[in-house]
PDB file of N, CA and C in Angstrom:
ATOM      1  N   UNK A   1      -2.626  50.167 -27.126  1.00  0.00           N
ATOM      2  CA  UNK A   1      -2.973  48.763 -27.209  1.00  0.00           C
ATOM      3  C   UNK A   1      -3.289  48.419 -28.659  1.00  0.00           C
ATOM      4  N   UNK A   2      -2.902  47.332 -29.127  1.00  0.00           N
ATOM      5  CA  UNK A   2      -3.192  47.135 -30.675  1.00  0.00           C
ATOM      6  C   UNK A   2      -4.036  45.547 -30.599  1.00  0.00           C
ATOM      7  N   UNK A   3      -4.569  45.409 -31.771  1.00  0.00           N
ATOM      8  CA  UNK A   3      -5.214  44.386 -32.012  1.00  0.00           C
ATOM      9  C   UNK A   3      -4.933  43.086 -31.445  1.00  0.00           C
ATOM     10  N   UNK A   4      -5.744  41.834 -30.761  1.00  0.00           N
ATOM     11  CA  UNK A   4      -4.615  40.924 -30.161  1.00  0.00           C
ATOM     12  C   UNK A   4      -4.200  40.067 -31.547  1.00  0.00           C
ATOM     13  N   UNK A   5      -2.930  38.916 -31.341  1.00  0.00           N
ATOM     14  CA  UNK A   5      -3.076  37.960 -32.311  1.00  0.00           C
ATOM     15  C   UNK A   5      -4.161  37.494 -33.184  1.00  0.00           C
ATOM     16  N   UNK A   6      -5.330  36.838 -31.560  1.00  0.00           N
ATOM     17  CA  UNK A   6      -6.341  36.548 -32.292  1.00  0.00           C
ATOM     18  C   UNK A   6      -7.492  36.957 -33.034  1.00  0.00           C
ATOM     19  N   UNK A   7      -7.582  38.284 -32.544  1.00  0.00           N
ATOM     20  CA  UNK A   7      -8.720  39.268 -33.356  1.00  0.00           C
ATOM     21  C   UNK A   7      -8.074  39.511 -35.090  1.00  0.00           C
ATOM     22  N   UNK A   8      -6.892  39.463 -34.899  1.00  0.00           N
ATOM     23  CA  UNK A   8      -5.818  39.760 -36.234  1.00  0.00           C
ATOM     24  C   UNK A   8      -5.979  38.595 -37.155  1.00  0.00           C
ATOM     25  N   UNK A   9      -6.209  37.348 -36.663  1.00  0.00           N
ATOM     26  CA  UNK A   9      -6.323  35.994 -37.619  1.00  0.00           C
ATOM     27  C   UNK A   9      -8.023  35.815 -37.253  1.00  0.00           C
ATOM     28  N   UNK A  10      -8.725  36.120 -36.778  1.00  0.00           N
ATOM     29  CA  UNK A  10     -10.259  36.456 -36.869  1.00  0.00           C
ATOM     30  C   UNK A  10     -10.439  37.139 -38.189  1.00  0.00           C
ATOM     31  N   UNK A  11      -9.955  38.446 -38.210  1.00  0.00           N
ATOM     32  CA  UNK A  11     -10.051  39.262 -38.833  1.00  0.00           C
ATOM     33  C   UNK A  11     -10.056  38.985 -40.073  1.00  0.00           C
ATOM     34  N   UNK A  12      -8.661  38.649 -40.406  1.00  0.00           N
ATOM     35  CA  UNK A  12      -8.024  38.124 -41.493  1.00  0.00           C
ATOM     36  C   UNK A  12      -9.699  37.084 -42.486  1.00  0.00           C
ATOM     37  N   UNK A  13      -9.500  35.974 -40.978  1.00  0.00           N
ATOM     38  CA  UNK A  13     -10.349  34.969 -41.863  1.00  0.00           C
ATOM     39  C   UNK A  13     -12.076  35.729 -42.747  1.00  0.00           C
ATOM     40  N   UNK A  14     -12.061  36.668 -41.922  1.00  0.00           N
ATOM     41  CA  UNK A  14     -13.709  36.920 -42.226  1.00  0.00           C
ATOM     42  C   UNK A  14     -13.801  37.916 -43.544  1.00  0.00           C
ATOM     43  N   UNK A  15     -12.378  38.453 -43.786  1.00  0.00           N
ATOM     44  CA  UNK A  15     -11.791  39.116 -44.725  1.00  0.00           C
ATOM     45  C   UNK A  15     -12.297  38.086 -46.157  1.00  0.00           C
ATOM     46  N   UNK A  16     -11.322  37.290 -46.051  1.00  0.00           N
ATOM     47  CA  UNK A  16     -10.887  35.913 -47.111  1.00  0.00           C
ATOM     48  C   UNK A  16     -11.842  35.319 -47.487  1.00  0.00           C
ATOM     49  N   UNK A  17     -13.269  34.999 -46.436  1.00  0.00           N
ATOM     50  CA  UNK A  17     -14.327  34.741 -46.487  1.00  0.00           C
ATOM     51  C   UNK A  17     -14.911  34.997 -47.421  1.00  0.00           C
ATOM     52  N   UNK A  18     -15.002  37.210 -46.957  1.00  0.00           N
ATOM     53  CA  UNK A  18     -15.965  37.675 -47.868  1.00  0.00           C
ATOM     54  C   UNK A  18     -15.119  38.105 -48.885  1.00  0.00           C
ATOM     55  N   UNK A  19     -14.100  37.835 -49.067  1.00  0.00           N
ATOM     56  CA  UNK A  19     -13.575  38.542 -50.996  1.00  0.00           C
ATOM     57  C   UNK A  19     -13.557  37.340 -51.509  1.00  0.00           C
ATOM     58  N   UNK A  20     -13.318  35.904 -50.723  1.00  0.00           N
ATOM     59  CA  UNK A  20     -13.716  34.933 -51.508  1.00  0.00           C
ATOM     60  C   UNK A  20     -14.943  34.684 -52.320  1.00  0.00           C
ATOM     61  N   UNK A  21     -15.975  35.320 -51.428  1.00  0.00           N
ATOM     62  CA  UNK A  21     -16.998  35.425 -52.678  1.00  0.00           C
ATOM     63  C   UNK A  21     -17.721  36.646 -53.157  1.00  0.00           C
ATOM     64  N   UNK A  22     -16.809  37.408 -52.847  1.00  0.00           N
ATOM     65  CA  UNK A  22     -16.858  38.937 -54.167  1.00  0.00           C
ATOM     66  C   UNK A  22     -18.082  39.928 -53.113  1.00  0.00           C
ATOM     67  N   UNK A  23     -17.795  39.788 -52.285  1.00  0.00           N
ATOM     68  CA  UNK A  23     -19.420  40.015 -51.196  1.00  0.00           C
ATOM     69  C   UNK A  23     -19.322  41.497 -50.645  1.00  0.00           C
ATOM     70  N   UNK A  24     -17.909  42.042 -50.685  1.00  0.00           N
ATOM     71  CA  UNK A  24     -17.563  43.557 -50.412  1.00  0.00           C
ATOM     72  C   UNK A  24     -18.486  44.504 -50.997  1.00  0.00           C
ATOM     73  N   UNK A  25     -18.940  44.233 -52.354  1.00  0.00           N
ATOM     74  CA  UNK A  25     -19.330  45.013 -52.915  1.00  0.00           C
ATOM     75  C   UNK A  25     -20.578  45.565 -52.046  1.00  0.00           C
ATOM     76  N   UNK A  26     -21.373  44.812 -51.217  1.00  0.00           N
ATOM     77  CA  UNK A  26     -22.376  44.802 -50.529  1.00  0.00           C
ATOM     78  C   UNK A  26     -22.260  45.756 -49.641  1.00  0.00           C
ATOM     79  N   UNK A  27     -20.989  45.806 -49.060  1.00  0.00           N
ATOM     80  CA  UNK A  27     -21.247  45.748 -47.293  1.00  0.00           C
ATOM     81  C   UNK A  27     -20.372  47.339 -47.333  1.00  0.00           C
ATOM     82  N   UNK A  28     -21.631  48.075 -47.289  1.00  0.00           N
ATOM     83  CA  UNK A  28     -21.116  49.296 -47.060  1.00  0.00           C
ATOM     84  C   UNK A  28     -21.882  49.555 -45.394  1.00  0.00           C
ATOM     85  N   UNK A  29     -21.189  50.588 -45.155  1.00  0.00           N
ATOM     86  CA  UNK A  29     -21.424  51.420 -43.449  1.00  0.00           C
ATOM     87  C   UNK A  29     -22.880  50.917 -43.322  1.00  0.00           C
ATOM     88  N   UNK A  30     -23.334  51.700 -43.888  1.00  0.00           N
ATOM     89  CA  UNK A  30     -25.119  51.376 -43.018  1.00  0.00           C
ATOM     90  C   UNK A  30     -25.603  50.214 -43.203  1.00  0.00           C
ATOM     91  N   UNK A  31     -25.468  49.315 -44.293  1.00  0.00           N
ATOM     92  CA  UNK A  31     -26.174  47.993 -44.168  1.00  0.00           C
ATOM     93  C   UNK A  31     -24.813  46.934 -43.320  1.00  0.00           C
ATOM     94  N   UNK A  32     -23.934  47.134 -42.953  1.00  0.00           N
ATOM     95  CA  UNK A  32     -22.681  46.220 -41.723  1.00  0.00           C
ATOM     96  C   UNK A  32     -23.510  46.818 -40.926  1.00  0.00           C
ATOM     97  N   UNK A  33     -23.897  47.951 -40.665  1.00  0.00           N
ATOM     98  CA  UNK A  33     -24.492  48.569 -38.822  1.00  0.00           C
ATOM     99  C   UNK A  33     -25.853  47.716 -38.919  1.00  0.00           C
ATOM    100  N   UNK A  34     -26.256  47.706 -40.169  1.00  0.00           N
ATOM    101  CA  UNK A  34     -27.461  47.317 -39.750  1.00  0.00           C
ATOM    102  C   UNK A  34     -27.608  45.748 -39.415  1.00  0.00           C
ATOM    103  N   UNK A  35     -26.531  45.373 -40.015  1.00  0.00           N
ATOM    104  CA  UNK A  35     -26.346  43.341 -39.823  1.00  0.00           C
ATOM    105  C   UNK A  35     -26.522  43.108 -38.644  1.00  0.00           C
ATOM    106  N   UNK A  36     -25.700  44.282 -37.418  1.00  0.00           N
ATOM    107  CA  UNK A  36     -25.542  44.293 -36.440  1.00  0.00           C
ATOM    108  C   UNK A  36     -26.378  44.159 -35.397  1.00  0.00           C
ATOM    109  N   UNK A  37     -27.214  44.749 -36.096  1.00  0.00           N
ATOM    110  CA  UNK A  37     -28.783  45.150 -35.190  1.00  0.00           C
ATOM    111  C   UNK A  37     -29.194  44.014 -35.305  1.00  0.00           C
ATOM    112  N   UNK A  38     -29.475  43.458 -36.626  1.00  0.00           N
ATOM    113  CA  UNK A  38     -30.099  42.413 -36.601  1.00  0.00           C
ATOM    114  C   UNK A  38     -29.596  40.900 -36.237  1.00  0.00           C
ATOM    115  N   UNK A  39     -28.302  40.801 -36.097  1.00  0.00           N
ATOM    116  CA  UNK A  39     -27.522  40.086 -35.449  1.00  0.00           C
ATOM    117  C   UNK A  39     -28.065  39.793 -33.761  1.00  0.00           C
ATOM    118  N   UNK A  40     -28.147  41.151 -33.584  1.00  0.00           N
ATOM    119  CA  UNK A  40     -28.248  41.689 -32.214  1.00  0.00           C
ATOM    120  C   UNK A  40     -30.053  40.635 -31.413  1.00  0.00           C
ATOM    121  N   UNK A  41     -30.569  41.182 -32.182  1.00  0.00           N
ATOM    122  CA  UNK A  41     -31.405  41.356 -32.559  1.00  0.00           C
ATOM    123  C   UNK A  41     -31.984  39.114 -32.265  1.00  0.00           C
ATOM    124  N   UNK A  42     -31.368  38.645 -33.101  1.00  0.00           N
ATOM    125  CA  UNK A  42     -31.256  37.490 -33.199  1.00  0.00           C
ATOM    126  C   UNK A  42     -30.853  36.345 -31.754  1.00  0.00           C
ATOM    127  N   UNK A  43     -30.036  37.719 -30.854  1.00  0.00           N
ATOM    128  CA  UNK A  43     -29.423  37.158 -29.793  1.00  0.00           C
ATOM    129  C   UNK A  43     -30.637  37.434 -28.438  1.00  0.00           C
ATOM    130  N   UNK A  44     -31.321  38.296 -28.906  1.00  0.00           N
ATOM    131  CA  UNK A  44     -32.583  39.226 -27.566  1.00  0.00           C
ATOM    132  C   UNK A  44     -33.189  37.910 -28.062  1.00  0.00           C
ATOM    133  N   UNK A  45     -33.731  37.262 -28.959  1.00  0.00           N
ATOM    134  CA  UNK A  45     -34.834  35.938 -29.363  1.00  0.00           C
ATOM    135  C   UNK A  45     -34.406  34.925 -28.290  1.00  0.00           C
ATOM    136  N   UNK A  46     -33.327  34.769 -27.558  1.00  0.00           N
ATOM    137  CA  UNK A  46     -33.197  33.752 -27.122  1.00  0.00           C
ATOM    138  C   UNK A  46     -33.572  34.287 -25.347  1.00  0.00           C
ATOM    139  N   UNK A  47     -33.935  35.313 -25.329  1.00  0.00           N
ATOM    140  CA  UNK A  47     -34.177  35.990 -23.735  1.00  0.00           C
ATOM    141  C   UNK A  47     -35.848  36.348 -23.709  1.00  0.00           C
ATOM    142  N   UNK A  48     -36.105  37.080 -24.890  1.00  0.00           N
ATOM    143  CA  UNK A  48     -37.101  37.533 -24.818  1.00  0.00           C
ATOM    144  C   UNK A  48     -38.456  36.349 -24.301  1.00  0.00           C
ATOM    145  N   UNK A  49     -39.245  37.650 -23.502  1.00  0.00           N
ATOM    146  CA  UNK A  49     -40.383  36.606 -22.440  1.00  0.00           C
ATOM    147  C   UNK A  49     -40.084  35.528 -21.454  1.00  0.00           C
ATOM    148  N   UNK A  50     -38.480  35.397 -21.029  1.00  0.00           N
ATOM    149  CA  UNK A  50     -38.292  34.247 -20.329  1.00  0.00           C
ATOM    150  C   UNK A  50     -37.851  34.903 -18.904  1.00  0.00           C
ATOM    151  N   UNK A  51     -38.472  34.318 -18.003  1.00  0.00           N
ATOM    152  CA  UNK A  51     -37.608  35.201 -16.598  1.00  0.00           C
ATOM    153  C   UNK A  51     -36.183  34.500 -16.664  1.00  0.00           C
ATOM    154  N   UNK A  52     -35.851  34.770 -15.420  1.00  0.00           N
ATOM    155  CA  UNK A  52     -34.673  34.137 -14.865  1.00  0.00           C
ATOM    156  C   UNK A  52     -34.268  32.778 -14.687  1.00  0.00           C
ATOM    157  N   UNK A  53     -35.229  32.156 -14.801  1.00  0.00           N
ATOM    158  CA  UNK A  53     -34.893  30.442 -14.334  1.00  0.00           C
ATOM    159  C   UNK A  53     -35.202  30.090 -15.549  1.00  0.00           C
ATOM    160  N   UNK A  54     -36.337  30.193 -16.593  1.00  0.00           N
ATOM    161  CA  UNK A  54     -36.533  30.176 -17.715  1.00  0.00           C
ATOM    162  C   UNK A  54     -35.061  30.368 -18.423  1.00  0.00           C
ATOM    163  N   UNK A  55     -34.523  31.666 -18.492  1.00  0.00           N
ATOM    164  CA  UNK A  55     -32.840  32.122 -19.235  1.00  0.00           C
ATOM    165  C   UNK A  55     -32.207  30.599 -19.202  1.00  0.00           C
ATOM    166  N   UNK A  56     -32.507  30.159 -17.752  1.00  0.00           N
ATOM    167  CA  UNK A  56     -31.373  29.319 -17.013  1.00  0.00           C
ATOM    168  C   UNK A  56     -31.456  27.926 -17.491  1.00  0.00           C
ATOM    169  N   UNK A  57     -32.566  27.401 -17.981  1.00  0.00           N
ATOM    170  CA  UNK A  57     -32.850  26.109 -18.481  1.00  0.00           C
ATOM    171  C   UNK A  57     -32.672  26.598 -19.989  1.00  0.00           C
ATOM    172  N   UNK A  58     -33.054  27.453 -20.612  1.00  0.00           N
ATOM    173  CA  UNK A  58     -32.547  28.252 -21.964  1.00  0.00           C
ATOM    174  C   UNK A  58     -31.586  27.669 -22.166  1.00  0.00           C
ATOM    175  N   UNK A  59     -30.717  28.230 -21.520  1.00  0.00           N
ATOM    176  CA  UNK A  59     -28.800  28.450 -21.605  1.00  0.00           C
ATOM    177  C   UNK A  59     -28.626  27.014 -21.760  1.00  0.00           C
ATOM    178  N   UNK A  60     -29.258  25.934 -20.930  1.00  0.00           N
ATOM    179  CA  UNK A  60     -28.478  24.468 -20.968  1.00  0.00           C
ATOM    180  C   UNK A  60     -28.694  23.700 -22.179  1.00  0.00           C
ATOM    181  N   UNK A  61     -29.685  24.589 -22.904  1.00  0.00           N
ATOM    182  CA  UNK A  61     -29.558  23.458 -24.483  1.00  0.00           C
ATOM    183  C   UNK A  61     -29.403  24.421 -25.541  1.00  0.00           C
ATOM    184  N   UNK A  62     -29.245  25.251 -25.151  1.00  0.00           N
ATOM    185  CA  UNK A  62     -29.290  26.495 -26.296  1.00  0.00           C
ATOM    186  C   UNK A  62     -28.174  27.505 -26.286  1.00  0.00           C
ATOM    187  N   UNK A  63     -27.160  26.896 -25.694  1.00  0.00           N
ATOM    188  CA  UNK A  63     -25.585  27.417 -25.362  1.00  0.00           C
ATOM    189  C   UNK A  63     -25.095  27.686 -26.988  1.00  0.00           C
ATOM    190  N   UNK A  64     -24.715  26.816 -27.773  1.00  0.00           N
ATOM    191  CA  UNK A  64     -24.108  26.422 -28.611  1.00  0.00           C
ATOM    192  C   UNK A  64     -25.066  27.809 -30.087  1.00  0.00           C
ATOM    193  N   UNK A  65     -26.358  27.905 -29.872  1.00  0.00           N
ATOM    194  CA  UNK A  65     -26.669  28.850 -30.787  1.00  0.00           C
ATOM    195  C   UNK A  65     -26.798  29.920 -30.495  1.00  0.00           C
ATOM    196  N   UNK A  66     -26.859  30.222 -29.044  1.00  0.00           N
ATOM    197  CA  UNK A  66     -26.370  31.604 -28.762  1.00  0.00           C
ATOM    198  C   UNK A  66     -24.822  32.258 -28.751  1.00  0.00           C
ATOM    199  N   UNK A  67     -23.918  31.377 -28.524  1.00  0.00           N
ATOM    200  CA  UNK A  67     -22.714  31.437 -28.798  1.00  0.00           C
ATOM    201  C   UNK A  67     -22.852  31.853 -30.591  1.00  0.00           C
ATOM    202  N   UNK A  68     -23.581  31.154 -31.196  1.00  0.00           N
ATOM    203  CA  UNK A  68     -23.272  31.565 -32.872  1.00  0.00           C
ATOM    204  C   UNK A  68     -23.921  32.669 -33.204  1.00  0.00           C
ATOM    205  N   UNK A  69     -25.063  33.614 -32.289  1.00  0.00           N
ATOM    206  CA  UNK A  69     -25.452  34.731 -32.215  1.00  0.00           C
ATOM    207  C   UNK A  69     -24.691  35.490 -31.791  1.00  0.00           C
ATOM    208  N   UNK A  70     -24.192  35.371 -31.029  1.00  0.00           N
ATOM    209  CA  UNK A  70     -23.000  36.316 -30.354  1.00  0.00           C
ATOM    210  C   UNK A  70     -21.387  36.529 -31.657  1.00  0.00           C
ATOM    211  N   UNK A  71     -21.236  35.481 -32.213  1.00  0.00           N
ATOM    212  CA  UNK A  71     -19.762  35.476 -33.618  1.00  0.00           C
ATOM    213  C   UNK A  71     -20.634  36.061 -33.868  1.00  0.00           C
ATOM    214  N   UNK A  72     -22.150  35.977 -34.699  1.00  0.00           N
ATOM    215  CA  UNK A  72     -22.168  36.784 -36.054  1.00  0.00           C
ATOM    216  C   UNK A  72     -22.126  37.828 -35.844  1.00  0.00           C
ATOM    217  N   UNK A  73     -22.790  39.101 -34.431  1.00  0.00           N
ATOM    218  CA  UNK A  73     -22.479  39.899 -33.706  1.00  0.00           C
ATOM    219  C   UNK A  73     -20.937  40.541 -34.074  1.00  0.00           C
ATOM    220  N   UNK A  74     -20.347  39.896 -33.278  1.00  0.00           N
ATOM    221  CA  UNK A  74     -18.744  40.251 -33.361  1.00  0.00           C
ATOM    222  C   UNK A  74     -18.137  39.871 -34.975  1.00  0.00           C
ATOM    223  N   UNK A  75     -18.423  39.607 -35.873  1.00  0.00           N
ATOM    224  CA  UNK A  75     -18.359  39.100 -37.225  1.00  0.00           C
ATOM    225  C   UNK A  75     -18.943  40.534 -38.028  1.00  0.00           C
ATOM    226  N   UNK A  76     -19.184  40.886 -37.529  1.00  0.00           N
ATOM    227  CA  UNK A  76     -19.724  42.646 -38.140  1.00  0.00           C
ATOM    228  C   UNK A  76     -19.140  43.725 -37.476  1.00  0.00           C
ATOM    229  N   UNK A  77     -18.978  43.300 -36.106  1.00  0.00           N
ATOM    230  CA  UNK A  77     -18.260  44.524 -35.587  1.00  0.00           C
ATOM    231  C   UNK A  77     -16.741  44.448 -35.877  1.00  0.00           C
ATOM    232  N   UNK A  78     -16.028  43.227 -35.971  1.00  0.00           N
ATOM    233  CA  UNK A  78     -14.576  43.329 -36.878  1.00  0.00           C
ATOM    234  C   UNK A  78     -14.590  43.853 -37.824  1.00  0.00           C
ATOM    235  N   UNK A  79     -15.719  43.384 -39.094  1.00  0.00           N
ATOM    236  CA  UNK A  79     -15.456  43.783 -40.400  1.00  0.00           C
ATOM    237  C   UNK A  79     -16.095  45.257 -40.617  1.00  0.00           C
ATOM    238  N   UNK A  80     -16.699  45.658 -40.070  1.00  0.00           N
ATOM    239  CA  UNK A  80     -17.279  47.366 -40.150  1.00  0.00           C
ATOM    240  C   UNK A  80     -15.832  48.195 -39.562  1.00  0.00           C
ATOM    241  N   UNK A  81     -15.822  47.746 -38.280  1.00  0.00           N
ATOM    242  CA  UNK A  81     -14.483  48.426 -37.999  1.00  0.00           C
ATOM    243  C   UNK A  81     -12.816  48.377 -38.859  1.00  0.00           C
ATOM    244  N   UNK A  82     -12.935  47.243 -39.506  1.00  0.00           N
ATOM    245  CA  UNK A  82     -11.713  46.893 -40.331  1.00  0.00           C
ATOM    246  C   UNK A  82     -11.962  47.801 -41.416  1.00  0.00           C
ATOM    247  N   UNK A  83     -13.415  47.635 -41.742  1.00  0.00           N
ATOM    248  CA  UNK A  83     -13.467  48.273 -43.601  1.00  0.00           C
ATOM    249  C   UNK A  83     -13.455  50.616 -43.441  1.00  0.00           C
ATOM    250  N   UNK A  84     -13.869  50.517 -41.856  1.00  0.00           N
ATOM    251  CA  UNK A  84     -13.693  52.184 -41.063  1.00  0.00           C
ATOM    252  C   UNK A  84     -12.566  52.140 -40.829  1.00  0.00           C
ATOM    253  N   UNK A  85     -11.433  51.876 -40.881  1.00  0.00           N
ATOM    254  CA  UNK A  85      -9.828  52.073 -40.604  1.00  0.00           C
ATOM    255  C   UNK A  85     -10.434  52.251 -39.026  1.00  0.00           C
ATOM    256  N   UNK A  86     -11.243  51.503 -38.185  1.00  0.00           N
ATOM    257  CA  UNK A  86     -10.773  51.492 -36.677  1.00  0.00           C
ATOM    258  C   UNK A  86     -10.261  50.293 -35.912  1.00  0.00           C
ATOM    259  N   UNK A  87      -9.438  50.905 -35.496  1.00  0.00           N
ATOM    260  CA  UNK A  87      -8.740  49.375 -34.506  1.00  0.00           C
ATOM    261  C   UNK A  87      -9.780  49.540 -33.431  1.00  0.00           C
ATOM    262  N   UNK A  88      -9.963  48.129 -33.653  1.00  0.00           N
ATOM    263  CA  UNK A  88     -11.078  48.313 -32.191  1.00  0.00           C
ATOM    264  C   UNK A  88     -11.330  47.657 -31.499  1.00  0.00           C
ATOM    265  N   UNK A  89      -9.604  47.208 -31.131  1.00  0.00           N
ATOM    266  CA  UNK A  89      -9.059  46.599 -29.796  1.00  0.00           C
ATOM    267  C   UNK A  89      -8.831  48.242 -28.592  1.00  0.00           C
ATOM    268  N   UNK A  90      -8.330  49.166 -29.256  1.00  0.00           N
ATOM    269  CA  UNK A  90      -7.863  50.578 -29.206  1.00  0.00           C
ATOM    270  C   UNK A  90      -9.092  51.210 -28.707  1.00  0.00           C
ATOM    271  N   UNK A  91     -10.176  51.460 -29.720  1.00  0.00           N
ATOM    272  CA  UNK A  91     -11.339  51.619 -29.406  1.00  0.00           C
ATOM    273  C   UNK A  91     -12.155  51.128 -28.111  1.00  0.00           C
ATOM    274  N   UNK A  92     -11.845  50.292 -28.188  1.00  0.00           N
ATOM    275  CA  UNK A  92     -12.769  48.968 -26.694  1.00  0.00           C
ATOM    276  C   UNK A  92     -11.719  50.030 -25.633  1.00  0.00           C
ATOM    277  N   UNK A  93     -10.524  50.080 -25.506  1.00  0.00           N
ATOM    278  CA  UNK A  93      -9.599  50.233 -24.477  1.00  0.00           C
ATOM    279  C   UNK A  93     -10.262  51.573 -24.070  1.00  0.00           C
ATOM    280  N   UNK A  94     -10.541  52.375 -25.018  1.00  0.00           N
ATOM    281  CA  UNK A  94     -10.206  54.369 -24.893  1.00  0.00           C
ATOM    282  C   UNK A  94     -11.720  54.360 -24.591  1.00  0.00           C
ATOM    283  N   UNK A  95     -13.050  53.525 -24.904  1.00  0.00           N
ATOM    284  CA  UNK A  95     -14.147  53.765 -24.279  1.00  0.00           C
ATOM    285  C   UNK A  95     -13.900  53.686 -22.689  1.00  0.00           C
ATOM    286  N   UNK A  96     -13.336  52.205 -22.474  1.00  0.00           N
ATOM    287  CA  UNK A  96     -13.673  51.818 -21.187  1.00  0.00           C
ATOM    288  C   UNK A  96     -12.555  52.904 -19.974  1.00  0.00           C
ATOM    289  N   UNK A  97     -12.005  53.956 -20.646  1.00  0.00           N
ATOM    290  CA  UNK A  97     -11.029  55.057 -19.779  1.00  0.00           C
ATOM    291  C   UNK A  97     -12.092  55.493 -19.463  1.00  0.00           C
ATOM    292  N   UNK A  98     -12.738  55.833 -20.632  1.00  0.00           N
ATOM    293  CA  UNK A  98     -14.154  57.044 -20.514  1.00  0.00           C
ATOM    294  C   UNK A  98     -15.140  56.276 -19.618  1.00  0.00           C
ATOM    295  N   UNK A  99     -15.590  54.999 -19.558  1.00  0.00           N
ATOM    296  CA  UNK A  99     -16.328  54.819 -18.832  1.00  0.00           C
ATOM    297  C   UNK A  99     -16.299  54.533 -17.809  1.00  0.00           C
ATOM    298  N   UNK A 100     -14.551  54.132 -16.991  1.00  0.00           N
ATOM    299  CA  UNK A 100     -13.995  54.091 -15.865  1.00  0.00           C
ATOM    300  C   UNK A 100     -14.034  55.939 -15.220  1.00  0.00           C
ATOM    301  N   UNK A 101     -14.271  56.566 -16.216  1.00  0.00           N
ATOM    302  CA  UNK A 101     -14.097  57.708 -15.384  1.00  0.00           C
ATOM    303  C   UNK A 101     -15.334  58.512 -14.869  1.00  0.00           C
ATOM    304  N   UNK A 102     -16.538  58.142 -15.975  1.00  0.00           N
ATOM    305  CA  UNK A 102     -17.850  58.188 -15.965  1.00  0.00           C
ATOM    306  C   UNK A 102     -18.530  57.987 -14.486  1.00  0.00           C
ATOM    307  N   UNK A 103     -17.810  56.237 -14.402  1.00  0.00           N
ATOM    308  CA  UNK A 103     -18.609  55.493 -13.187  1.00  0.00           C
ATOM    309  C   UNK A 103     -17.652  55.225 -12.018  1.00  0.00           C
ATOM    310  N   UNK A 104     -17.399  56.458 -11.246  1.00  0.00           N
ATOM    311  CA  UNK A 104     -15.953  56.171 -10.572  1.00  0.00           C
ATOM    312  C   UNK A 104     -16.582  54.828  -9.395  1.00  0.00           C
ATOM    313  N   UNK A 105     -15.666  54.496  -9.117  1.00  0.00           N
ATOM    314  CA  UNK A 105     -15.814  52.625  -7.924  1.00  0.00           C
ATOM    315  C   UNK A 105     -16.961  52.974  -6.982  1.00  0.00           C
ATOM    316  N   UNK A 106     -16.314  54.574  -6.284  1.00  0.00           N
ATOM    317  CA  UNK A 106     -16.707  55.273  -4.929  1.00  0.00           C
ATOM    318  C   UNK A 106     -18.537  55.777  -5.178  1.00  0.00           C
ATOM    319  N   UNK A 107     -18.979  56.020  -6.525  1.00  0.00           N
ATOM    320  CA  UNK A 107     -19.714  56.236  -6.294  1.00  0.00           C
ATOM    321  C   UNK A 107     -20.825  56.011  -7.197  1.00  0.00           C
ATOM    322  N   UNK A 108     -20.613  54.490  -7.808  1.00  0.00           N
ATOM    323  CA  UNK A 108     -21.103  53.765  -8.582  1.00  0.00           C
ATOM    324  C   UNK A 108     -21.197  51.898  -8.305  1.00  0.00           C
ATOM    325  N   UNK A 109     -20.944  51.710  -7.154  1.00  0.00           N
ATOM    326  CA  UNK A 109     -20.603  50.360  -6.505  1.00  0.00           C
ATOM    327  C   UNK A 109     -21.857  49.764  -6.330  1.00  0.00           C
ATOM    328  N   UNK A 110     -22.123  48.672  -6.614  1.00  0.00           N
ATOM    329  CA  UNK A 110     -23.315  48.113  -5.921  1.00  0.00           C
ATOM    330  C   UNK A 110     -24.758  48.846  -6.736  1.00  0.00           C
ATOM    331  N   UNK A 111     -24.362  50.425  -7.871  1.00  0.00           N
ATOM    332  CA  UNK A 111     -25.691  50.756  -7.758  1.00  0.00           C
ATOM    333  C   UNK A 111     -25.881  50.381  -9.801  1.00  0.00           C
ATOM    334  N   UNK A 112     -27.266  50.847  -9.928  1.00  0.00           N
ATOM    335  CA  UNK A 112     -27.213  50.251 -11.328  1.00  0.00           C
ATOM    336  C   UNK A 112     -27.825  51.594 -12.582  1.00  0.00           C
ATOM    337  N   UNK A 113     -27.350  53.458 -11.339  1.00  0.00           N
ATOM    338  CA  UNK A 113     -27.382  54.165 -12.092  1.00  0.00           C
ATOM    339  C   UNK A 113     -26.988  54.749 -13.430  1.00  0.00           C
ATOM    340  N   UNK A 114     -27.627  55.437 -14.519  1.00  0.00           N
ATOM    341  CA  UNK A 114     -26.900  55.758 -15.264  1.00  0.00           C
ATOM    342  C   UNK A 114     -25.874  56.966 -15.015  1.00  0.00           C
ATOM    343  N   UNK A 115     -24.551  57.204 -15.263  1.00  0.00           N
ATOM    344  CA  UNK A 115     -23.874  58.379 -14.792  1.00  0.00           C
ATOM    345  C   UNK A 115     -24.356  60.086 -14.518  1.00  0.00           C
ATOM    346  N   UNK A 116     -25.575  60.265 -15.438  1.00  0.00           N
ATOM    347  CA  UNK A 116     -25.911  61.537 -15.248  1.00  0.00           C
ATOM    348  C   UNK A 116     -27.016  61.551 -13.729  1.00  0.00           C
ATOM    349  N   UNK A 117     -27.089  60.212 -13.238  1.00  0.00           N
ATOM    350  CA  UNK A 117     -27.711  60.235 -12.037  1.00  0.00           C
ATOM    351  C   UNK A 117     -27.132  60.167 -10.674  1.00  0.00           C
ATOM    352  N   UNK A 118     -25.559  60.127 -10.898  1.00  0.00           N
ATOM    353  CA  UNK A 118     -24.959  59.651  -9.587  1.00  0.00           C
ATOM    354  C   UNK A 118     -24.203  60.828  -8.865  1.00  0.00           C
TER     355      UNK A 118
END
């Protein structure tokens, strides 16, 4: 499986972005992983302390900046993986073999174990 179109002109753009303003020089392995976290990180702020119905009135006005937590998210995991020579359309595919095989249907259905428990 290779990259789709659109991850390829994603890609591209976030590329153009950052050599447009000379910003490579920055973004080595551990501080991209770490954007990530904190990306991540940025996206738990919008859950954290809220139950379920709370999330749910959340979500109806606060769609639009969690959606922009979630790009900058994926905005690090393109460009870490682009600047690691990993395709990681390829990557996504060859985990989820491993984790289809991990959590077979028959005996992982319905439950919310981790695999070394089932």
């Amino acid at each position: 499986m290779v990259m789709t179109d659109d991850f390829n002109a994603l890609l591209e753009r976030i590329i153009t972005f950052r050599d447009q303003r000379d910003w490579k020089q920055f973004h080595n392995p551990k501080d991209m992983a770490i954007s990530i976290v904190l990306e991540s990180a940025e996206l738990l702020e919008h859950f954290q302390w809220k139950d379920s119905k709370e999330v749910e009135n959340h979500l109806k006005t606060n769609k639009n900046d969690i959606a922009d937590e979630l790009a900058d998210v994926l905005y690090w995991v393109l460009l870490i993986s682009n600047d690691l020579g990993i395709n990681i359309s390829k990557a996504l595919s060859n985990k989820m073999d491993k984790n289809e095989a991990k959590y077979p249907i028959e005996k992982t259905k319905g439950k919310h174990l981790k695999y070394t428990e089932i």
